[in-house]
C-alpha atoms as a PDB file:
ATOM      1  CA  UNK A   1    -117.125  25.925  38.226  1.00  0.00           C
ATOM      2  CA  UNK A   2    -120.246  27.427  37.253  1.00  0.00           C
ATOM      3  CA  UNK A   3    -118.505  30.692  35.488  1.00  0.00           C
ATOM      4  CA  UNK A   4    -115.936  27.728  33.529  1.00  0.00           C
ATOM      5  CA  UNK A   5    -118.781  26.020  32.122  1.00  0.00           C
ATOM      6  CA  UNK A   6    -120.730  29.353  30.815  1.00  0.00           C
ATOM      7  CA  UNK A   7    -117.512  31.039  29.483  1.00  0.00           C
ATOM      8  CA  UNK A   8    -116.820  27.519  27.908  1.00  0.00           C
ATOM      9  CA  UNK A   9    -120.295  27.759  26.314  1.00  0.00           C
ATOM     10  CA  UNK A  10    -119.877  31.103  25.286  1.00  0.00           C
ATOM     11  CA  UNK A  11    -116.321  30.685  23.225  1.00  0.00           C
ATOM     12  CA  UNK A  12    -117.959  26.951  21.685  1.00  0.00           C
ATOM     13  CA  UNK A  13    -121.081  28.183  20.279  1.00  0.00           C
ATOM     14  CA  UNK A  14    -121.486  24.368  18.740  1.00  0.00           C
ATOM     15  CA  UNK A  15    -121.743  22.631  22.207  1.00  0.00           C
ATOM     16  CA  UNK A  16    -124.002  25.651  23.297  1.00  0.00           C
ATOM     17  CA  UNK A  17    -126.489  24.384  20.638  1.00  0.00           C
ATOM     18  CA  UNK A  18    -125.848  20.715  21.416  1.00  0.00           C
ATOM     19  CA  UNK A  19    -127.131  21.682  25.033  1.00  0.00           C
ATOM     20  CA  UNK A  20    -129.694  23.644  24.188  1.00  0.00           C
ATOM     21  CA  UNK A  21    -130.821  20.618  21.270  1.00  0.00           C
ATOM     22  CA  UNK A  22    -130.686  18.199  24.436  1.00  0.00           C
ATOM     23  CA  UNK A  23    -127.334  16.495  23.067  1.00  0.00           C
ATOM     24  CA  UNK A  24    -125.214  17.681  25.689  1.00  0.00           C
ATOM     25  CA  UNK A  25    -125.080  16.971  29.356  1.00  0.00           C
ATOM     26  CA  UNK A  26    -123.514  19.361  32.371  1.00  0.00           C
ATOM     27  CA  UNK A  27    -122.470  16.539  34.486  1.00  0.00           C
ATOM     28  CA  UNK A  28    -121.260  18.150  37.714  1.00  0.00           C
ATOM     29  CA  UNK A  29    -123.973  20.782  37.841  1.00  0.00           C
ATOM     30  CA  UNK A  30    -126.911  20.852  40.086  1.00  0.00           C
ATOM     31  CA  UNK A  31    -130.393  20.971  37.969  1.00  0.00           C
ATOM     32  CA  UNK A  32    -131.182  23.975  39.213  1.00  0.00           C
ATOM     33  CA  UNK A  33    -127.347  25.255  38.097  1.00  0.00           C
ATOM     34  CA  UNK A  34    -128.250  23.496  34.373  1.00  0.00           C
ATOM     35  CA  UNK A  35    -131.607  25.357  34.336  1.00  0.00           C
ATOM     36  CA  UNK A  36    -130.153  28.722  34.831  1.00  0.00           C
ATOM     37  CA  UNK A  37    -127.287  27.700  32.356  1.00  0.00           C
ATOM     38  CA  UNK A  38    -129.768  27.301  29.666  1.00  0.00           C
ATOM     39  CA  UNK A  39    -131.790  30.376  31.378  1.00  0.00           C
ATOM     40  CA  UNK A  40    -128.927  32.596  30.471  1.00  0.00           C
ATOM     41  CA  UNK A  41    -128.253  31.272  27.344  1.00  0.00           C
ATOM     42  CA  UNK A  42    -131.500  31.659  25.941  1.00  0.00           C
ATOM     43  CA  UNK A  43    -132.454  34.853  27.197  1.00  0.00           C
ATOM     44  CA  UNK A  44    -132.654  37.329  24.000  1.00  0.00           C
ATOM     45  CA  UNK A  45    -132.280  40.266  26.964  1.00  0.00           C
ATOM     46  CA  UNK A  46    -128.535  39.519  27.670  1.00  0.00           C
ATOM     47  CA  UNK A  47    -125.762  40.675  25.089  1.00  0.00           C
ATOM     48  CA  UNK A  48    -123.861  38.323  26.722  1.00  0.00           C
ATOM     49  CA  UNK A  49    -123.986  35.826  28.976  1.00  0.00           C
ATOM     50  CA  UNK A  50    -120.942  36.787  30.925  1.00  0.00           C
ATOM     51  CA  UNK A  51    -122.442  39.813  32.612  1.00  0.00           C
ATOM     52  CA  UNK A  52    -124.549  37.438  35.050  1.00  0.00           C
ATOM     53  CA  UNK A  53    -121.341  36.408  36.458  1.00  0.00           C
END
């Protein structure tokens, strides 16, 4: 479930920002799973977010 909700992320850059703004909830995920979410997401080290899973 994890890898659906990064790849869905990944291809809808607007909900990506509406999660990282605080807009958007990952009901379903643990907090530590959201944390890591956003983790990967905001890392400026990964050229994509898909090669952590």
């Amino acid at each position: 479930m994890l890898q659906k909700v990064v790849e869905y992320l990944v291809q809808n850059p607007d909900e990506k920002e509406k999660l990282i703004e605080g807009k958007l909830n990952l009901i379903g995920l643990t907090k530590i799973e959201q944390k890591a979410v956003l983790d990967v997401l905001q890392s400026p080290d990964v050229f994509s977010p898909l090669l952590y899973w």
